[in-house]
C-alpha atoms as a PDB file:
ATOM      1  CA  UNK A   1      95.033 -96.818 -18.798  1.00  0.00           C
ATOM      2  CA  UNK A   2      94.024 -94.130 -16.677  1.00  0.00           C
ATOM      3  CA  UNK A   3      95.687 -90.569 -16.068  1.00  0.00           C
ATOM      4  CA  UNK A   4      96.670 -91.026 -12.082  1.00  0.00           C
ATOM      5  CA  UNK A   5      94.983 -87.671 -10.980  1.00  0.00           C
ATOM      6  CA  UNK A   6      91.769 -89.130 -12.564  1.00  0.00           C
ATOM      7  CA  UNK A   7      92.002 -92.633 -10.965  1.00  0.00           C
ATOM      8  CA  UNK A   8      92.747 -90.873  -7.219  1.00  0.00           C
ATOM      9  CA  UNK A   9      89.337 -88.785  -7.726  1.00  0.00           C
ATOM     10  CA  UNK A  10      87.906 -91.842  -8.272  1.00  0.00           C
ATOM     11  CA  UNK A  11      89.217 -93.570  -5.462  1.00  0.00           C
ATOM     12  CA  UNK A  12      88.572 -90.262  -3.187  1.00  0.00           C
ATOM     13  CA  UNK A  13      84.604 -90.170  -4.281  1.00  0.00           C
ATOM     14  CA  UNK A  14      83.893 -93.761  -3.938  1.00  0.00           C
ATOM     15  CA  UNK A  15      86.271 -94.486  -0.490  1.00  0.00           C
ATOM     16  CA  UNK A  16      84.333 -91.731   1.221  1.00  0.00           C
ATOM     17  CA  UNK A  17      86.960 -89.514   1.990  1.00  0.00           C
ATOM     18  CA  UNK A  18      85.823 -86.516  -0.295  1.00  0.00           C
ATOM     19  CA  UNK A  19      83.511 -85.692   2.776  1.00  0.00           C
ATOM     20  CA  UNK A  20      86.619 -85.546   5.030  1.00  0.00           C
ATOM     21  CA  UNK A  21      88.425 -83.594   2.557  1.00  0.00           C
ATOM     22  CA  UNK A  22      86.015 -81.437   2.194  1.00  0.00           C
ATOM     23  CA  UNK A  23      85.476 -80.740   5.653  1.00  0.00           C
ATOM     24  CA  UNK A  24      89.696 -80.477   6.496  1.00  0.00           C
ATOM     25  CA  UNK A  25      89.803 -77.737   3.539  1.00  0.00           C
ATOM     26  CA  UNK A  26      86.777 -75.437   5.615  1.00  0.00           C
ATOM     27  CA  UNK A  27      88.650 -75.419   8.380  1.00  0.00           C
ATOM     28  CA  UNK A  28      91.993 -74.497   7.015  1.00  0.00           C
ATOM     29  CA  UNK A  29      90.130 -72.302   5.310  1.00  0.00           C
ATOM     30  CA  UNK A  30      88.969 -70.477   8.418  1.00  0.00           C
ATOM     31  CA  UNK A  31      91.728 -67.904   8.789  1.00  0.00           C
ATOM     32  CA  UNK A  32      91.353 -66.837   5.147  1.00  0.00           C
ATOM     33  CA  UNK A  33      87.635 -66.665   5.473  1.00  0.00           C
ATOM     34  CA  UNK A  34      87.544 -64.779   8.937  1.00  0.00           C
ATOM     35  CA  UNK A  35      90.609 -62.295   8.467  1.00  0.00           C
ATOM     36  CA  UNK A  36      93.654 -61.967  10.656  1.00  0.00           C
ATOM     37  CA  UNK A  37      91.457 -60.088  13.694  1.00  0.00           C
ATOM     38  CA  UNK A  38      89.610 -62.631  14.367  1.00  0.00           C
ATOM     39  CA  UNK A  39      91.349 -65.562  13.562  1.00  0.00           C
ATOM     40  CA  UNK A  40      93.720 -64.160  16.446  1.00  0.00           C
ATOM     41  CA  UNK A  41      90.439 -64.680  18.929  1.00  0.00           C
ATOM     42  CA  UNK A  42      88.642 -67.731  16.994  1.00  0.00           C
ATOM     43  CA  UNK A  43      89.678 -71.175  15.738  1.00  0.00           C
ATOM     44  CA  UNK A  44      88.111 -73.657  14.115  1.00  0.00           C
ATOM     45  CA  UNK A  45      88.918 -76.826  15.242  1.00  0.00           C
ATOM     46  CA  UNK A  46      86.309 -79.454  14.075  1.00  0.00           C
ATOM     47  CA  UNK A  47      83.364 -80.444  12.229  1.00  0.00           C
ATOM     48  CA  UNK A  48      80.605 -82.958  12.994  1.00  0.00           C
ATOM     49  CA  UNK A  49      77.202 -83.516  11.168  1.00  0.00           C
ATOM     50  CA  UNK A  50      78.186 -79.901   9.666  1.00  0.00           C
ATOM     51  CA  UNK A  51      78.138 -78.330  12.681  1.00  0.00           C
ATOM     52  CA  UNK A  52      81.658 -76.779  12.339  1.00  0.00           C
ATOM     53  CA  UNK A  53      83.244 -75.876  16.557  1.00  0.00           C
ATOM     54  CA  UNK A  54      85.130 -72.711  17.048  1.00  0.00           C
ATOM     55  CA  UNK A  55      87.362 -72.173  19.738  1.00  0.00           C
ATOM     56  CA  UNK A  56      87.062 -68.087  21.092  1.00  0.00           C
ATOM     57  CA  UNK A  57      89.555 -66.764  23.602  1.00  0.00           C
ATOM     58  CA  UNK A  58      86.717 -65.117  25.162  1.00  0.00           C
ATOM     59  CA  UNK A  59      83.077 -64.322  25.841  1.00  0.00           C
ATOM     60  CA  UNK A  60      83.333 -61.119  23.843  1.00  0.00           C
ATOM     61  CA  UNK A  61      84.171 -62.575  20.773  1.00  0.00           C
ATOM     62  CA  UNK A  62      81.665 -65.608  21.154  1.00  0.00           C
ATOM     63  CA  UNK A  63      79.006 -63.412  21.286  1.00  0.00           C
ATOM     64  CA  UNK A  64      80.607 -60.828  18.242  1.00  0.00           C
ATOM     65  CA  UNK A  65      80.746 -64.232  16.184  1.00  0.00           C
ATOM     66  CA  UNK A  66      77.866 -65.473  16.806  1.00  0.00           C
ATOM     67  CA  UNK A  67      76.268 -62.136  15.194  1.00  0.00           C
ATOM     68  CA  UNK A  68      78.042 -63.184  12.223  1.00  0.00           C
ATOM     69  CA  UNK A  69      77.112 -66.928  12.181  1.00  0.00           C
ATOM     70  CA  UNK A  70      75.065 -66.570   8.715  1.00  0.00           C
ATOM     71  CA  UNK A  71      77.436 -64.370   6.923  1.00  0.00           C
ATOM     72  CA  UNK A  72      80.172 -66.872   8.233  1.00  0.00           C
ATOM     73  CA  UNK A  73      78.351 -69.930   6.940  1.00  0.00           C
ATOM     74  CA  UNK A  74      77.631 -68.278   3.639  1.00  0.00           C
ATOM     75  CA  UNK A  75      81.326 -67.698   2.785  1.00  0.00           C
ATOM     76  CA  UNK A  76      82.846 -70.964   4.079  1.00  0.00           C
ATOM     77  CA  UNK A  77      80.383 -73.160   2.158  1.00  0.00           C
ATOM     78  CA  UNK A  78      80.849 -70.886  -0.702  1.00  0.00           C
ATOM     79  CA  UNK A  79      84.672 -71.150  -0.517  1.00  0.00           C
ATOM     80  CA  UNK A  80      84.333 -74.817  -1.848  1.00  0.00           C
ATOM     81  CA  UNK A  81      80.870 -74.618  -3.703  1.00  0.00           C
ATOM     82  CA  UNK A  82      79.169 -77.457  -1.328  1.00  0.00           C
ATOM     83  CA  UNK A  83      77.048 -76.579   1.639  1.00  0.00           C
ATOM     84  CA  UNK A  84      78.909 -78.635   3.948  1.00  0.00           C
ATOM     85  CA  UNK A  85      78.333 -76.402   6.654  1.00  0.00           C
ATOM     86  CA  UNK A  86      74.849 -76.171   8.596  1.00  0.00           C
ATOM     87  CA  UNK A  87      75.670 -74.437  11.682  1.00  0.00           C
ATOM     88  CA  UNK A  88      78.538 -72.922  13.799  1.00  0.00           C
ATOM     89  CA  UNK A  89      78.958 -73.958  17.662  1.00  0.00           C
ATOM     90  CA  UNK A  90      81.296 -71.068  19.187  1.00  0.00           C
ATOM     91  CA  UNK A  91      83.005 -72.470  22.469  1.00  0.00           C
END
C-alpha cells in the first residue's frame, strides 16, 4: 500500500497538472517576489507557453518593470527550482 502523499505526486506528475501547479504557485508567488511597492502597481495574472502577463496600473511602471524583466525572471523561476518562466509580457 502506498503512503497517500506519495500516490497524489504520482497522480499530479503523470495527469499533467504539475505544469499547472507549477505555474499557479509563480504567480502567487508574485507579490513575495516583487515586494509590496510594486505589487501595489503590477499583477500577475497569467501564464502561457511561459510567457507569464502582468497587469501595471500605468505606463510608468511598465516601462520601470520591464528594466527589471531578467532579474524578475531569475527569481521567480528560482523560487520553485524549474525554469518555467521564459519571458514577461507587461500590459
Amino acid at each position: 500500500m502506498q503512503h497517500i502523499g506519495k500516490a497524489l505526486k504520482k497522480f499530479i506528475q503523470t495527469s499533467g497538472l504539475e505544469k499547472v501547479l507549477d505555474q499557479q504557485n509563480l504567480i502567487d508567488a508574485w507579490d513575495v517576489v516583487v515586494g509590496e511597492k510594486v505589487c501595489k502597481n503590477a499583477k500577475a495574472t497569467s501564464i502561457e507557453h511561459g510567457v507569464l502577463k502582468v497587469e501595471t496600473t500605468s505606463p510608468v511602471w511598465r516601462q520601470e518593470l520591464h528594466l527589471q524583466k531578467k532579474e524578475i525572471i531569475n527569481k521567480l523561476n528560482n523560487k520553485i527550482n524549474k525554469k518555467i518562466i521564459k519571458d514577461i509580457r507587461f500590459i
